[in-house]
Protein backbone atom coordinates (compact mmCIF):
# COMPACT_ATOMS: atom_id res chain seq x y z
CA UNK A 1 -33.57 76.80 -0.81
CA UNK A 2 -32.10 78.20 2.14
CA UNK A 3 -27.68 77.50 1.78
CA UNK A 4 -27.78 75.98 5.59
CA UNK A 5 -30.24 73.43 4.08
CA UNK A 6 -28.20 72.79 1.59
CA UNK A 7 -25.37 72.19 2.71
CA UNK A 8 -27.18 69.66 5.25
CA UNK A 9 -28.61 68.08 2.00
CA UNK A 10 -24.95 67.69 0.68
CA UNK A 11 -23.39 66.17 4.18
CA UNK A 12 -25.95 64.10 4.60
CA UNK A 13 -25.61 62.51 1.17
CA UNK A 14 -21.98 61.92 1.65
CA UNK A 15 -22.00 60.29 4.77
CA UNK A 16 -24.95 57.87 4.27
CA UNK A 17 -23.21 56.88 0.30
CA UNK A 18 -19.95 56.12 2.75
CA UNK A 19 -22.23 54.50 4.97
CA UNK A 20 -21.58 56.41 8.27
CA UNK A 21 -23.47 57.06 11.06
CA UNK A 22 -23.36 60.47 12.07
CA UNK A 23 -21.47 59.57 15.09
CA UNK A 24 -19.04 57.97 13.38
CA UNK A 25 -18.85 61.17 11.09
CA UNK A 26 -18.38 63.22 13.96
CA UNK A 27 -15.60 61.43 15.41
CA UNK A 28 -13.93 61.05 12.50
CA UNK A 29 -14.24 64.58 12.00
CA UNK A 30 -13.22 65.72 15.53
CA UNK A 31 -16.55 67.55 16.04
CA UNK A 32 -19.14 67.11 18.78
CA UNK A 33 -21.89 64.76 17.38
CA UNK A 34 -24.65 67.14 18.15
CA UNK A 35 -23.50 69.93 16.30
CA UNK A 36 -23.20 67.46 13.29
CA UNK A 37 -26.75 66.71 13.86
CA UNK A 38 -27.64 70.40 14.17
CA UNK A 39 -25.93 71.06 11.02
CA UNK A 40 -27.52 68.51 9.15
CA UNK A 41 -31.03 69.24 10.14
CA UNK A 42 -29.53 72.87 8.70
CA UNK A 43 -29.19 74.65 12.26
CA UNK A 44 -25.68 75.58 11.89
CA UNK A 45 -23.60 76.95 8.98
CA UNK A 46 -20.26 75.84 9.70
CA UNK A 47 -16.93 77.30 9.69
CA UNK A 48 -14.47 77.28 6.93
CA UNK A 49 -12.50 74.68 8.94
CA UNK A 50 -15.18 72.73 9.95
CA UNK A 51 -16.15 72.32 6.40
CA UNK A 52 -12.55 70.95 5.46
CA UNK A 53 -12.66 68.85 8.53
CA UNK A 54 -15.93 67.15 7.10
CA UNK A 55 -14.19 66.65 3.74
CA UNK A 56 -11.06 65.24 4.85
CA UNK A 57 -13.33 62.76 6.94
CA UNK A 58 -15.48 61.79 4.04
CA UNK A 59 -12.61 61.39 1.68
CA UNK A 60 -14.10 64.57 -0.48
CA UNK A 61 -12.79 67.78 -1.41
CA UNK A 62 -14.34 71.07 -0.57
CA UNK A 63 -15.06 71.44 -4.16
CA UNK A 64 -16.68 68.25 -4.54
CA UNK A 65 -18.79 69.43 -1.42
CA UNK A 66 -19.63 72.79 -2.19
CA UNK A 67 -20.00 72.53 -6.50
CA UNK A 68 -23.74 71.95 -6.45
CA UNK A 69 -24.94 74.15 -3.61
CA UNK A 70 -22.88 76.74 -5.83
CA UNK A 71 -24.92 75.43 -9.06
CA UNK A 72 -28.08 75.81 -7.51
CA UNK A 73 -27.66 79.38 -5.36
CA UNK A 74 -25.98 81.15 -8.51
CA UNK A 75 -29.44 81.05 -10.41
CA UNK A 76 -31.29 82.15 -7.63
């Protein structure tokens, strides 16, 4: 699986178990609402700060985030 689509996969998952829209995610965020929705249909790989801007609005860490993409890609 592609990392892009993985990291959608993991977004995704944390939003809807918080029970966010993706609107909601976005503003929370301070990101435009379509490139969330890019980036969770795995469009766009986001930046380094983007990715701790999604964490600190889903009350994650970037480790908590990233862990299992890393699981899965390092036995590819």
């Amino acid at each position: 699986m592609e990392l892009k689509s993985q990291l959608a996969d993991s977004v995704r998952e944390h939003r809807r178990s918080l029970g966010l829209t993706q609107e909601k995610l976005a503003e929370l965020a301070g990101i435009n609402e379509r490139y969330l929705q890019k980036l969770e249909a795995g469009e766009n790989q986001p930046t380094v700060s983007v990715i701790f801007q999604l964490c600190k609005a889903l009350n994650t860490t970037p480790a908590k985030l990233l862990t299992p993409i890393w699981d899965v890609w390092k036995h590819d």
